[in-house]
Protein backbone atom coordinates (compact mmCIF):
# COMPACT_ATOMS: atom_id res chain seq x y z
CA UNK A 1 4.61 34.08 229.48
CA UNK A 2 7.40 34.50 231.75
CA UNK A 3 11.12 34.19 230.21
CA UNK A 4 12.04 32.61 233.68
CA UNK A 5 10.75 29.95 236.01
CA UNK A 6 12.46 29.93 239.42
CA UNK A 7 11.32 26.72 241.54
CA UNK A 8 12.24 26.72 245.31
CA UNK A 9 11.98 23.94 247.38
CA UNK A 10 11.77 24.06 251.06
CA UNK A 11 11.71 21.35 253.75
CA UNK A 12 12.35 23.06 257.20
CA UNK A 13 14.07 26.06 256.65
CA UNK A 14 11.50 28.71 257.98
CA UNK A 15 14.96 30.75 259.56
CA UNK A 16 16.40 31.29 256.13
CA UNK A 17 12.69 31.68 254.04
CA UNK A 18 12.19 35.26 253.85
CA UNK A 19 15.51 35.98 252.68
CA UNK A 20 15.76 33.72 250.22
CA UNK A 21 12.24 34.68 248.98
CA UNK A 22 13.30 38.48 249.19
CA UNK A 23 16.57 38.20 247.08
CA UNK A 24 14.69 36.41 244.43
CA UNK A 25 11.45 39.44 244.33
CA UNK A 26 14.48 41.98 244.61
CA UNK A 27 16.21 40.85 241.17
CA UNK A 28 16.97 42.97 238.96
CA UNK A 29 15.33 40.99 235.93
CA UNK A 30 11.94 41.14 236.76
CA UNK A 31 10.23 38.78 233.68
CA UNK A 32 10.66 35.88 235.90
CA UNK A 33 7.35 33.41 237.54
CA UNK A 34 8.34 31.49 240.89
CA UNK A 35 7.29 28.44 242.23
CA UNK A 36 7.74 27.92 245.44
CA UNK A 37 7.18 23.77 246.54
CA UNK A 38 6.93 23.48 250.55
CA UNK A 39 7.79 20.11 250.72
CA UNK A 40 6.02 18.72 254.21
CA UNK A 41 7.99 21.19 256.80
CA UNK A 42 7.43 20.82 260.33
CA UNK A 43 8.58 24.07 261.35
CA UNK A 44 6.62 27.53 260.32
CA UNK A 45 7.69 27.67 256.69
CA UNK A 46 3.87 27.05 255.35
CA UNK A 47 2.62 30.28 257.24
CA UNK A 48 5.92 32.03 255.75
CA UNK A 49 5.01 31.13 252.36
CA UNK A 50 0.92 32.03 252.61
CA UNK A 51 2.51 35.80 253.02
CA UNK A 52 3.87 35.87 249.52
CA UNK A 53 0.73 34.15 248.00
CA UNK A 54 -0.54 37.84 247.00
CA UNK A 55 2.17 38.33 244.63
CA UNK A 56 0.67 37.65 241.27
CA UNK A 57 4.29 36.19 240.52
CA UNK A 58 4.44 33.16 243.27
CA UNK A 59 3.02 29.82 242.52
CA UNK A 60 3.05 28.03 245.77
CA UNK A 61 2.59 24.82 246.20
CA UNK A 62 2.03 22.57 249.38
CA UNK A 63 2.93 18.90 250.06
CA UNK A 64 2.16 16.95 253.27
CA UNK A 65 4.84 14.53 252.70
CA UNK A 66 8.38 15.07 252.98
CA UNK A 67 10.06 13.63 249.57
CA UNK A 68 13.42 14.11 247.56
CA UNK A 69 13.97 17.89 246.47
CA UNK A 70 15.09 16.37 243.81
CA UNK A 71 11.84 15.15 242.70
CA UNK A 72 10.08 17.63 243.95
CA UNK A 73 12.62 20.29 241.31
CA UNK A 74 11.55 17.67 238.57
CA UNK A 75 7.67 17.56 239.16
CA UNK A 76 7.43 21.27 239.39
CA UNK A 77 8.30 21.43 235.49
CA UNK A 78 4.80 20.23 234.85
CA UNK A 79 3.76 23.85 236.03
CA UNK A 80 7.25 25.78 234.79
CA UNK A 81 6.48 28.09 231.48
CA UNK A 82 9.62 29.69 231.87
CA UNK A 83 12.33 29.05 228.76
CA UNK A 84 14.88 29.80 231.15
CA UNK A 85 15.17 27.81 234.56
CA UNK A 86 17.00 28.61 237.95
CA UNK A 87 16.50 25.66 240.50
CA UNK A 88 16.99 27.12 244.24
CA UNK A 89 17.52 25.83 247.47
CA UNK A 90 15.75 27.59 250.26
CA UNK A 91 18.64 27.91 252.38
CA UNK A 92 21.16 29.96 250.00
CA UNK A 93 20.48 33.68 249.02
CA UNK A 94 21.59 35.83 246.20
CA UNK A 95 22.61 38.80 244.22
CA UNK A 96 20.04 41.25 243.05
CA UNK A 97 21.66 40.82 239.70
CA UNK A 98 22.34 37.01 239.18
CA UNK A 99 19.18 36.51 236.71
CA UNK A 100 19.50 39.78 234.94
CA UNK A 101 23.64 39.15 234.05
CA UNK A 102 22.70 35.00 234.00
CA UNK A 103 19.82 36.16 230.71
CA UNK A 104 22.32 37.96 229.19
CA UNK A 105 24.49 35.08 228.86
CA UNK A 106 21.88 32.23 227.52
CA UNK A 107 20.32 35.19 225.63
CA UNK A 108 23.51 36.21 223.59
CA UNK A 109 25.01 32.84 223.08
CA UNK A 110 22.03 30.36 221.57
CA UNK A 111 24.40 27.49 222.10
CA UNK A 112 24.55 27.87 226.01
CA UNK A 113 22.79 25.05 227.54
CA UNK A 114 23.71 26.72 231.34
CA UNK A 115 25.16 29.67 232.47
CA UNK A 116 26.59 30.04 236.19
CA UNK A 117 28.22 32.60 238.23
CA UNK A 118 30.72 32.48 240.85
CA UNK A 119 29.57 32.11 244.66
CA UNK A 120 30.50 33.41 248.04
CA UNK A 121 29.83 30.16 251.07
CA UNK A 122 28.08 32.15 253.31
CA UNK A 123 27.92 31.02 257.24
CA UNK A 124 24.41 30.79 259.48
CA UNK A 125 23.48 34.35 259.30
CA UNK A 126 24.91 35.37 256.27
CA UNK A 127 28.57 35.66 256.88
CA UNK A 128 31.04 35.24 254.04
CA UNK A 129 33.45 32.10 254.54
CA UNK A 130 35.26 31.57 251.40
CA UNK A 131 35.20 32.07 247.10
CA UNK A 132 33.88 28.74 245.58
CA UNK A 133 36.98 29.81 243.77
CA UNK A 134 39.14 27.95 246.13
CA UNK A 135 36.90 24.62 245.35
CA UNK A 136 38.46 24.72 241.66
CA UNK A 137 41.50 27.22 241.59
CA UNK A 138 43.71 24.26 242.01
CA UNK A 139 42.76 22.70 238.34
CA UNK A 140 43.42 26.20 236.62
CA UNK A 141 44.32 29.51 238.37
CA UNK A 142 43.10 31.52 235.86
CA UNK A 143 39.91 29.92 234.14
CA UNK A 144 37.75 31.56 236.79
CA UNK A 145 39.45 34.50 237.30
CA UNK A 146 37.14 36.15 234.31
CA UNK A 147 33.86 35.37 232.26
CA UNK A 148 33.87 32.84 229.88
CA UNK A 149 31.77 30.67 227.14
CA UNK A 150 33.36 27.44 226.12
CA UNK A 151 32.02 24.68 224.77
CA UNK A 152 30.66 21.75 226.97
CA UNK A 153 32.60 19.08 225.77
CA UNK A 154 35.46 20.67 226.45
CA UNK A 155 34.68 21.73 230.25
CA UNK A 156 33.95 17.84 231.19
CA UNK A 157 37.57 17.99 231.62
CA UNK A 158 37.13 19.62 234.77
CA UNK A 159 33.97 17.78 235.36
CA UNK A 160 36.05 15.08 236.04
CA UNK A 161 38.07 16.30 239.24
CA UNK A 162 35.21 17.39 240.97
CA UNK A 163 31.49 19.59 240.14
CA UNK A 164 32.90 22.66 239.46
CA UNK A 165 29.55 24.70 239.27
CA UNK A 166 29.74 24.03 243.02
CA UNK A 167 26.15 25.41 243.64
CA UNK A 168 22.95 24.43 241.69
CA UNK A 169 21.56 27.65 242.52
CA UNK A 170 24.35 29.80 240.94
CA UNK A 171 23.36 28.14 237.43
CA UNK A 172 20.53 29.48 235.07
CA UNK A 173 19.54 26.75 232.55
CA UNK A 174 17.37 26.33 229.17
CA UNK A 175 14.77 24.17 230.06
CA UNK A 176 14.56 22.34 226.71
CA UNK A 177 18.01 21.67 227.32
CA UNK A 178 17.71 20.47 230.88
CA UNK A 179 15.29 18.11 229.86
CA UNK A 180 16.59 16.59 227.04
CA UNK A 181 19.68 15.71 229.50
CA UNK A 182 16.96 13.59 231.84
CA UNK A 183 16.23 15.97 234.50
CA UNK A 184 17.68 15.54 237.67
CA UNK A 185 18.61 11.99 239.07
CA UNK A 186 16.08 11.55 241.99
CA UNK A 187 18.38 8.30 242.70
CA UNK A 188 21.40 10.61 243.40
CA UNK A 189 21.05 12.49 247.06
CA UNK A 190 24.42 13.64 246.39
CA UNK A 191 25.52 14.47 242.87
CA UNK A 192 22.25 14.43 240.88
CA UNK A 193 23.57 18.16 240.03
CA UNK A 194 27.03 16.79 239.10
CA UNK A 195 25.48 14.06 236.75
CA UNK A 196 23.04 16.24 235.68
CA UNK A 197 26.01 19.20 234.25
CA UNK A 198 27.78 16.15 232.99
CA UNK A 199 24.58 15.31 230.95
CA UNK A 200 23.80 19.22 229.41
CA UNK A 201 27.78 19.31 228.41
CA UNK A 202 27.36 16.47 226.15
CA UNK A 203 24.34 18.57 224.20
CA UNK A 204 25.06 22.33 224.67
CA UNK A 205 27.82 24.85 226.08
CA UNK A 206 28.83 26.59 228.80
CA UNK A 207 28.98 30.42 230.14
CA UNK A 208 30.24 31.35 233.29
CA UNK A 209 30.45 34.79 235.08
CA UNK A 210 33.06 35.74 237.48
CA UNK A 211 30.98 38.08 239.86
CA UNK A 212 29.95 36.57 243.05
CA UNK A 213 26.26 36.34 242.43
CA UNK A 214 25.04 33.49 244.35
CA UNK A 215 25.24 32.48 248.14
CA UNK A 216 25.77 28.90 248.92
CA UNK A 217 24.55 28.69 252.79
CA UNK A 218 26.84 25.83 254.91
CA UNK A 219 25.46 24.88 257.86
CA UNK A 220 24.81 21.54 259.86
CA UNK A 221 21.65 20.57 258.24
CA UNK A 222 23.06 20.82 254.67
CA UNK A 223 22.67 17.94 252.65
CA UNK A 224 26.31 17.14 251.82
CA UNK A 225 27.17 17.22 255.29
CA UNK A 226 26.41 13.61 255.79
CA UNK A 227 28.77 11.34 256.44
CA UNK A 228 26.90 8.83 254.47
CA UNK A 229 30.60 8.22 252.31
CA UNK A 230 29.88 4.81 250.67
CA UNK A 231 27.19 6.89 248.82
CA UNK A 232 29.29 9.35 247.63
CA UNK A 233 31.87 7.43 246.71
CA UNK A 234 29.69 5.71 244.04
CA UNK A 235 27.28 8.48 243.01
CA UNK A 236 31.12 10.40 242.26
CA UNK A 237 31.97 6.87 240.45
CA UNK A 238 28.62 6.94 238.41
CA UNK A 239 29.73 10.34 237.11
CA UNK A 240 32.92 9.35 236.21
CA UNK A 241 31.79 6.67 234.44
CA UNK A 242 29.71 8.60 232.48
CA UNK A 243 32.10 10.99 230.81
CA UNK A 244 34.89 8.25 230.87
CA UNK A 245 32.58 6.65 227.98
CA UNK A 246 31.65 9.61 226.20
CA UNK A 247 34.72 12.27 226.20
CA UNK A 248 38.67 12.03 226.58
CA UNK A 249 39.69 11.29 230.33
CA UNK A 250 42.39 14.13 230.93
CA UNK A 251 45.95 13.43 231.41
CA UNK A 252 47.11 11.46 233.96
CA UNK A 253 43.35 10.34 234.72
CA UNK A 254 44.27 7.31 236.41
CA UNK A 255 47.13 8.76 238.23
CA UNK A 256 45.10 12.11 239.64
CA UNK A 257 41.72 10.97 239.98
CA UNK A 258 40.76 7.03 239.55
CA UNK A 259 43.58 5.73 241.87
CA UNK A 260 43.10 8.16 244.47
CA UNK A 261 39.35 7.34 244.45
CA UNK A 262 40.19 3.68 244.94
CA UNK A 263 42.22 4.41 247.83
CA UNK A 264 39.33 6.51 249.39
CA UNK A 265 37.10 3.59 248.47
CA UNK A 266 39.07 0.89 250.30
CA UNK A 267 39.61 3.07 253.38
CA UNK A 268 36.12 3.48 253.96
CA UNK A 269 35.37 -0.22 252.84
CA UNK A 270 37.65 -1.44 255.42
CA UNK A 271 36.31 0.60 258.15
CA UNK A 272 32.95 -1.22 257.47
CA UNK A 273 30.82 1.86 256.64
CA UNK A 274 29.52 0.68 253.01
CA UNK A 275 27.44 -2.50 252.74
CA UNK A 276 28.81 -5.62 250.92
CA UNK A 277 26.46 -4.89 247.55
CA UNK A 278 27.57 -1.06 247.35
CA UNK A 279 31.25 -2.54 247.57
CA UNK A 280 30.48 -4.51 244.66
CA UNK A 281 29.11 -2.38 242.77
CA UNK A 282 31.81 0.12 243.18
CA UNK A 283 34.29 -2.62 241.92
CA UNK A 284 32.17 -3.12 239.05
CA UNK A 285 32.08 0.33 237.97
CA UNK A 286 35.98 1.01 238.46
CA UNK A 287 36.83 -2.47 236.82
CA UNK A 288 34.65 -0.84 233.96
CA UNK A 289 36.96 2.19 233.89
CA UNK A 290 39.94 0.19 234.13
CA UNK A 291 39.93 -3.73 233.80
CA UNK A 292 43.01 -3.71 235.61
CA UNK A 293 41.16 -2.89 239.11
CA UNK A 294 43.10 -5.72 240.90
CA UNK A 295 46.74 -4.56 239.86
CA UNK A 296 45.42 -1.01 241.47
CA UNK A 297 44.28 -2.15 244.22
CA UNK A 298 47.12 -4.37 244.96
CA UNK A 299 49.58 -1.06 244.03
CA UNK A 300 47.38 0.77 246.62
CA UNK A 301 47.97 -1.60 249.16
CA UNK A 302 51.73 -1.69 248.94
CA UNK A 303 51.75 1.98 249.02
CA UNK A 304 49.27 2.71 252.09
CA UNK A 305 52.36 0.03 253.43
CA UNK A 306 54.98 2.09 252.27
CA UNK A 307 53.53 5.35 253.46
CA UNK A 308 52.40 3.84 257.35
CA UNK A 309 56.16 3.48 257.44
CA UNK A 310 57.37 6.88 257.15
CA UNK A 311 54.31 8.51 258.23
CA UNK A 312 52.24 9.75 255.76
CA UNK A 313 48.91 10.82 256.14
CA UNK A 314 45.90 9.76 253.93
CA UNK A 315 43.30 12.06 252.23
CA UNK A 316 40.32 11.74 250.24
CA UNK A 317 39.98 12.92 246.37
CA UNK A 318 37.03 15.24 246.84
């Protein structure tokens, strides 16, 4: 049996679909089985696919109907006989060596739930943008500046400023462990990964490599491009809520991340973007946090006051 299941899903990304095919055949670590789920495309990605179906490796698998990836990730474990398993977007590329150094880490440390490397954002055709290290430099300069294996407990810390393996497809993951944590949240279009980290740190540790391995593609169809912000304000609530109830909030919690978050919140609410029952659940789960949600918001109020006099600008916690 294969030591690695890779499952791909594509909806409509026949531009990027060789590539990101290619630089998963090219690894290095070759012990590996992939499965690749076309998830009802329109475009030419089924034909793309067919090519590869020679390769005594590929498992392909075709759907008429477009569903969550999400769901499509989780039903492809039914066919996964992998220990190890990388969940890929068919967008992103990668490093010929991400599985091979990715092993090495789960392999050499049995408590590692998840290992994950650093990633380049890569534009359209390939073009490097940015480190991922800028998404989480700002919480500790030097954490990601070198490999590392720390327990999970203790890296919800950072969990709670923002998802800080910033690409699902830079992780490698036991799959015992992955599903004991629930799988991924097919309820979640935003932060199902973010929950789902949150979920293996309670029950296993942590490894993280510092080489740019993986490619995280941005581009206008992405999925976190939406402006859909009443959802992501309370899938990012649902995760804090989570570790809030299971592991210390770090310092200052309320001052660096809840109160900003309510400030977000009540911008967007008062813009009218987020129906009446996502507002109240929103104010259920922060009065949940912190019973005291009224004396926050109030304080919030009085500031945004404060601040429209002298002429500060607003921004969001992401």
């Amino acid at each position: 049996m294969p030591k690695i299941t890779i499952i791909l899903v594509n909806y409509n990304h026949s531009r990027y679909l060789d590539e990101r095919i290619q630089s998963l055949l090219n690894q290095t670590y070759r012990d590996f089985e992939l499965i690749v789920v076309e998830n009802g495309s329109t475009d030419s990605s089924a034909e793309i696919i067919r090519k590869y179906s020679e390769d005594p490796r590929i498992k392909p698998q075709f759907y008429s109907q477009n569903i969550s990836p999400y769901r499509r990730w989780n039903e492809a474990l039914d066919l996964a006989l992998g220990d190890y398993l990388h969940i890929v977007c068919a967008d992103d590329s990668c490093h010929p060596l991400l599985l091979e150094k990715l092993c090495k880490k789960l392999d050499n440390n049995p408590s590692v739930g998840l290992a994950y490397a650093q990633a380049w954002e890569i534009d359209d055709t390939g073009k490097r943008i940015r480190s991922f290290r800028e998404w989480t430099d700002y919480l500790n300069k030097n954490r990601w500046s070198e490999d590392f294996v720390d327990t999970g407990k203790n890296e919800c810390q950072y969990l709670f400023f923002t998802c800080t393996i910033t690409n699902i497809g830079a992780a490698l993951m036991r799959r015992d462990i992955f599903i004991k944590a629930g799988k991924l949240d097919e309820k979640m279009p935003f932060s199902a990964d973010w929950m789902l980290y949150a979920k293996m740190m309670m029950i296993s540790d942590i490894a993280y490599t510092s080489d740019h391995l993986n490619y995280h593609r941005s581009h206008s169809n992405s999925l976190r491009k939406s402006n859909d912000e009443g959802t992501f304000i309370e899938e990012r609530l649902q995760v804090l809520h989570y570790l809030f109830n299971r592991v210390e909030a770090p310092k200052h919690f309320l001052e660096k991340i809840y109160e900003p978050t309510i400030g977000w919140w009540m911008r967007v609410m008062l813009s009218g973007k987020i129906s009446l029952s996502r507002n109240r659940r929103i104010y259920r789960i922060l009065k949940d946090i912190e019973p005291n949600i009224n004396h926050q918001m109030i304080k919030y109020i009085l500031n945004v006051s404060r601040k429209k006099i002298v002429g500060v600008p607003q921004t969001e916690p992401y």
